[in-house]
Protein backbone atom coordinates (compact mmCIF):
# COMPACT_ATOMS: atom_id res chain seq x y z
CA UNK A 1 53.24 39.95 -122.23
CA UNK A 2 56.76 39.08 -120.92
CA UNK A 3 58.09 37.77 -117.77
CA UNK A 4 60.83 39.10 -116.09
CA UNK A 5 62.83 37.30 -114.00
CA UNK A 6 64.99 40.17 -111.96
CA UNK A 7 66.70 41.53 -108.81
CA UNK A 8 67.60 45.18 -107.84
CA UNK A 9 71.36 44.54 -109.75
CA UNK A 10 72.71 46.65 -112.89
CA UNK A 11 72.17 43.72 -114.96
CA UNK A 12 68.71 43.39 -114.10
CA UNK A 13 67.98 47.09 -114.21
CA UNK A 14 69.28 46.89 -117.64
CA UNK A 15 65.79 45.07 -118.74
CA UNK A 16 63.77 46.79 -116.43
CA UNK A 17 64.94 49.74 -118.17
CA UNK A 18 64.08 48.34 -121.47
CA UNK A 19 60.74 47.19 -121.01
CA UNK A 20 59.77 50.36 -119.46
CA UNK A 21 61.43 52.39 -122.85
CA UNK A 22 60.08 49.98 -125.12
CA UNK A 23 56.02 50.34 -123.68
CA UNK A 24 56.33 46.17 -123.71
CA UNK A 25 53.38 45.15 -121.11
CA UNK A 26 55.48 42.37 -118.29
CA UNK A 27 55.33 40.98 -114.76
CA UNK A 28 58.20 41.03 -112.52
CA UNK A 29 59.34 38.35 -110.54
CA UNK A 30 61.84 39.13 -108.06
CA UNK A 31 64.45 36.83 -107.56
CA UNK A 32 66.21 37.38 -104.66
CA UNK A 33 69.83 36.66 -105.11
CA UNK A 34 70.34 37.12 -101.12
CA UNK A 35 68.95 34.00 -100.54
CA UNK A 36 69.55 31.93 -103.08
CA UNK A 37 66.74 32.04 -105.17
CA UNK A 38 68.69 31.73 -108.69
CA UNK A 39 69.70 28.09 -107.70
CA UNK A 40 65.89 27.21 -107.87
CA UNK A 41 65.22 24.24 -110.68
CA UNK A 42 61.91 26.22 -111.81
CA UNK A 43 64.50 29.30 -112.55
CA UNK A 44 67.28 26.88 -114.14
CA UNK A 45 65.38 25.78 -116.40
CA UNK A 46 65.41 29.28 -117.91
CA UNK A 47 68.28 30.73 -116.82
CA UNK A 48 71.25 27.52 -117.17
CA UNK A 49 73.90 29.79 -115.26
CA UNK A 50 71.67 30.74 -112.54
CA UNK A 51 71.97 34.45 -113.29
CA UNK A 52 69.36 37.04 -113.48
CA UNK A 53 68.09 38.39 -115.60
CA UNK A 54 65.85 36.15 -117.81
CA UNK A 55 62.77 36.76 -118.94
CA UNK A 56 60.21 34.54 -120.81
CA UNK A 57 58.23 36.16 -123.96
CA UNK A 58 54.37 34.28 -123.84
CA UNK A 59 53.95 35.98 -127.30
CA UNK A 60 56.77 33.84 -128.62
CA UNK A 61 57.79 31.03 -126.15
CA UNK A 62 60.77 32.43 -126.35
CA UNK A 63 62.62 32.13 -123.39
CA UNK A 64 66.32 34.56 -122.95
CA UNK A 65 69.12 34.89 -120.38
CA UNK A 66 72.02 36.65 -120.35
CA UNK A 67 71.53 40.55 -119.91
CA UNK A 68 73.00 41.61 -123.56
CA UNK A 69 71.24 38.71 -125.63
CA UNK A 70 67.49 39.75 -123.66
CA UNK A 71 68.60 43.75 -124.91
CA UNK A 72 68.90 42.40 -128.53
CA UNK A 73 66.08 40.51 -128.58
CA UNK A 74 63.89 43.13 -126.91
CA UNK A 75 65.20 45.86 -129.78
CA UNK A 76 64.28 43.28 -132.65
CA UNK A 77 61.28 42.85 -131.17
CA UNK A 78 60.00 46.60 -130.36
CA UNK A 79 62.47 47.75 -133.57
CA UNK A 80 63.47 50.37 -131.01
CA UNK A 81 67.17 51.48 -129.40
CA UNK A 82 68.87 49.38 -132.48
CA UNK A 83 70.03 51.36 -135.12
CA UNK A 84 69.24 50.47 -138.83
CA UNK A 85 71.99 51.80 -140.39
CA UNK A 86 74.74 49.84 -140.34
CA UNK A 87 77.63 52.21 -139.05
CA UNK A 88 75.43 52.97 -135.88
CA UNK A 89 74.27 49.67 -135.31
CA UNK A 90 77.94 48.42 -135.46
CA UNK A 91 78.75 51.42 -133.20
CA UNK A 92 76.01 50.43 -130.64
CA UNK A 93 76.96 46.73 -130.93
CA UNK A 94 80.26 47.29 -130.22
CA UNK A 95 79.68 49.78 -127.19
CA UNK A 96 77.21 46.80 -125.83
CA UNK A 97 79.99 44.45 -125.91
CA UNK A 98 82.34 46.66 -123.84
CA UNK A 99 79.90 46.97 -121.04
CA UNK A 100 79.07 42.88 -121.34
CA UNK A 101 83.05 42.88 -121.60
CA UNK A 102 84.67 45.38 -119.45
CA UNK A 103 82.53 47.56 -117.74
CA UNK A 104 80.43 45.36 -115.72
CA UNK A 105 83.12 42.78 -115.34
CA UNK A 106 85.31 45.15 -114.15
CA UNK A 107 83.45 47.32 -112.15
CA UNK A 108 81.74 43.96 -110.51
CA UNK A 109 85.13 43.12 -109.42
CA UNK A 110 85.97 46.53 -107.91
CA UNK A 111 82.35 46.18 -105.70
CA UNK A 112 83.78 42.60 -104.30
CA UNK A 113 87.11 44.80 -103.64
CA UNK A 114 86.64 48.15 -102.67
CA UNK A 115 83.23 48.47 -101.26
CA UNK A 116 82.34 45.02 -99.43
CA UNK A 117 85.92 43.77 -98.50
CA UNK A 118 88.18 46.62 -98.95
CA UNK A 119 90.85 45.01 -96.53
CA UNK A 120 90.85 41.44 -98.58
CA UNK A 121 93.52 42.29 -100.98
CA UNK A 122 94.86 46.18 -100.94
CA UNK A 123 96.47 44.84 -104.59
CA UNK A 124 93.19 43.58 -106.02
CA UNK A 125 91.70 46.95 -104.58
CA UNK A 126 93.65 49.31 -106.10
CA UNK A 127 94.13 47.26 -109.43
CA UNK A 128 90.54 47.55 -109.80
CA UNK A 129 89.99 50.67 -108.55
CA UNK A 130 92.62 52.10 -111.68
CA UNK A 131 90.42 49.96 -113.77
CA UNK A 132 87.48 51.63 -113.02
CA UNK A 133 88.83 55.13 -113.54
CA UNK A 134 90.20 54.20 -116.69
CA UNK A 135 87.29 52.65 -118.25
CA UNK A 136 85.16 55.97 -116.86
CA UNK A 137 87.91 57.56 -118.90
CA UNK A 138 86.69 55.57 -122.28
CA UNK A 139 83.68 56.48 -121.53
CA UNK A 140 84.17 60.14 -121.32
CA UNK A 141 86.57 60.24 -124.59
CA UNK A 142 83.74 58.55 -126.52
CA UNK A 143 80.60 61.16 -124.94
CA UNK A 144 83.04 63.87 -126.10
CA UNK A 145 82.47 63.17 -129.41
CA UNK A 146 78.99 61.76 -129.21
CA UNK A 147 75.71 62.56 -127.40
CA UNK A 148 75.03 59.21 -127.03
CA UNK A 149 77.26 56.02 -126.92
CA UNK A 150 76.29 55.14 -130.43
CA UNK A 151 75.26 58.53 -131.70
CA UNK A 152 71.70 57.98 -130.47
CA UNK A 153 69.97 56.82 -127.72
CA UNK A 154 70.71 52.99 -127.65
CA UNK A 155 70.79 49.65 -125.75
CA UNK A 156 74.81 50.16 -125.59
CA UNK A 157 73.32 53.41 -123.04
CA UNK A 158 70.79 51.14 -121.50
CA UNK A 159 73.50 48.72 -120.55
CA UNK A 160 75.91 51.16 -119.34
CA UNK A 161 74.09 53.51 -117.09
CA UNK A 162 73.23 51.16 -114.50
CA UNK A 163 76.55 50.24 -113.94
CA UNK A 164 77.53 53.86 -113.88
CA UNK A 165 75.07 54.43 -111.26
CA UNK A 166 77.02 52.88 -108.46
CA UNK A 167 79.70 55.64 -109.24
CA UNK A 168 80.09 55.62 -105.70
CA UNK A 169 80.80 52.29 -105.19
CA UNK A 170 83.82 52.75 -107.63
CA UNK A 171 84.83 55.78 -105.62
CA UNK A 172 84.52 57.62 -108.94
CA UNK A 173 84.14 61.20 -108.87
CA UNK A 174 81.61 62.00 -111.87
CA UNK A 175 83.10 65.80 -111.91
CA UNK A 176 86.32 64.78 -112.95
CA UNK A 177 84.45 62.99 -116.27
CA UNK A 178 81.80 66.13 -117.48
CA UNK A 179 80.87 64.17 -120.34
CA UNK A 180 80.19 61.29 -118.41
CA UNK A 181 78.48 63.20 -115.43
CA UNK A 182 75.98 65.47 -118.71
CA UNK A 183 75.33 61.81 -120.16
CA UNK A 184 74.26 60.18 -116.52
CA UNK A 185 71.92 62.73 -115.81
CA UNK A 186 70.36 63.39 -119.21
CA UNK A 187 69.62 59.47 -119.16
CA UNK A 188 68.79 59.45 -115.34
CA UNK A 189 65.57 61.90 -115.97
CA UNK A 190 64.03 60.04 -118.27
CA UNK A 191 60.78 58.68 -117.13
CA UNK A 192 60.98 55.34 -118.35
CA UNK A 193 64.68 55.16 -116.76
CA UNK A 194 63.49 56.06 -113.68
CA UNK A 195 60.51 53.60 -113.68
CA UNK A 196 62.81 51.10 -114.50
CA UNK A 197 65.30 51.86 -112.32
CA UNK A 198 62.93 51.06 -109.38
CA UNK A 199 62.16 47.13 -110.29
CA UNK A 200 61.65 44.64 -108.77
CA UNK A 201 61.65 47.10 -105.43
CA UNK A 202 62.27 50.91 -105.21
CA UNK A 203 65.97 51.97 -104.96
CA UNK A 204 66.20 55.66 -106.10
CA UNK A 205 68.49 56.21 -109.05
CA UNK A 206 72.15 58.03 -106.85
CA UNK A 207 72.18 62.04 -108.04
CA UNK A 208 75.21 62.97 -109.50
């Protein structure tokens, strides 16, 4: 059994998503970032940056924040979504590390920007609204050559979709990326993705 710690964000959606693909039996916990509940001691003391999402592993003990380190964990554990041959796992490693590195960075900045306070700073705005369409543009060069981001169905595409599922917050038109748009909504109707999609409260997956 494993405790999730979570809120309805693409990071925590990420594990969500996981869990549900991996058949690992957990309780949610919503942690409601709207009012503060990350700055609770009882949640510090597993998450030290006051982030979601953490979860605690009562198999183990084990205790994990940080969205990417929780995905690696959960792959050793279930020996699921991790390649074991080394070129793919490299591949899916690296493609995790861009999302942990640039595409949720990124895009987080363009929601401050563009969607909640699109008047704050028409420089910041439009520097990371050509951001976003040029890391949609990685994407779509790599899912022209591959079905998936690693080859195969992997926690680099568990980490990624959620972020690309607030297209519309990055004012990103999923036509004008087909490979992009076929690999959204081949992942998007999978059961487990949708399931997982809809913790700790439902929010349906956008349709694209």
């Amino acid at each position: 059994m494993i405790d999730l710690y979570t809120w309805t964000t693409p990071n925590g959606r990420k594990i969500s998503i996981m869990l549900e693909e991996t058949g690992f039996d957990y309780t949610t916990h919503a942690i409601n970032i709207m009012k503060d509940e990350q700055f609770a001691p009882d949640f510090l003391a597993i998450s030290p940056n006051n982030k979601i999402p953490a979860i605690v592993d009562r198999d183990t003990g084990q205790s994990m924040f940080e969205s990417g380190a929780i995905l690696l964990y959960l792959a050793e554990k279930s020996g699921k979504f991790l390649p074991s041959d080394p070129a793919a796992r490299w591949s899916a490693m690296e493609w995790l590390m861009w999302q942990m590195g640039g595409f949720g960075p990124m895009l987080g900045q363009a929601h401050y920007f563009i969607k909640y306070n699109p008047d704050l700073s028409p420089p910041a705005s439009e520097r990371f609204g050509k951001e976003a369409a040029r890391l949609y543009g990685v994407l779509d060069r790599r899912l022209a050559d591959a079905q998936f981001l690693a080859g195969d169905y992997s926690i680099a595409d568990i980490a990624t979709f959620p972020w690309a599922a607030r297209f519309e917050w990055h004012r990103v038109d999923l036509n004008q990326f087909p490979n992009v748009l076929r690999w959204y909504r081949e992942i998007a109707a999978r059961p487990a993705v949708q399931k997982g999609f809809n913790v700790p409260k439902e929010i349906k997956i956008p349709v694209a």
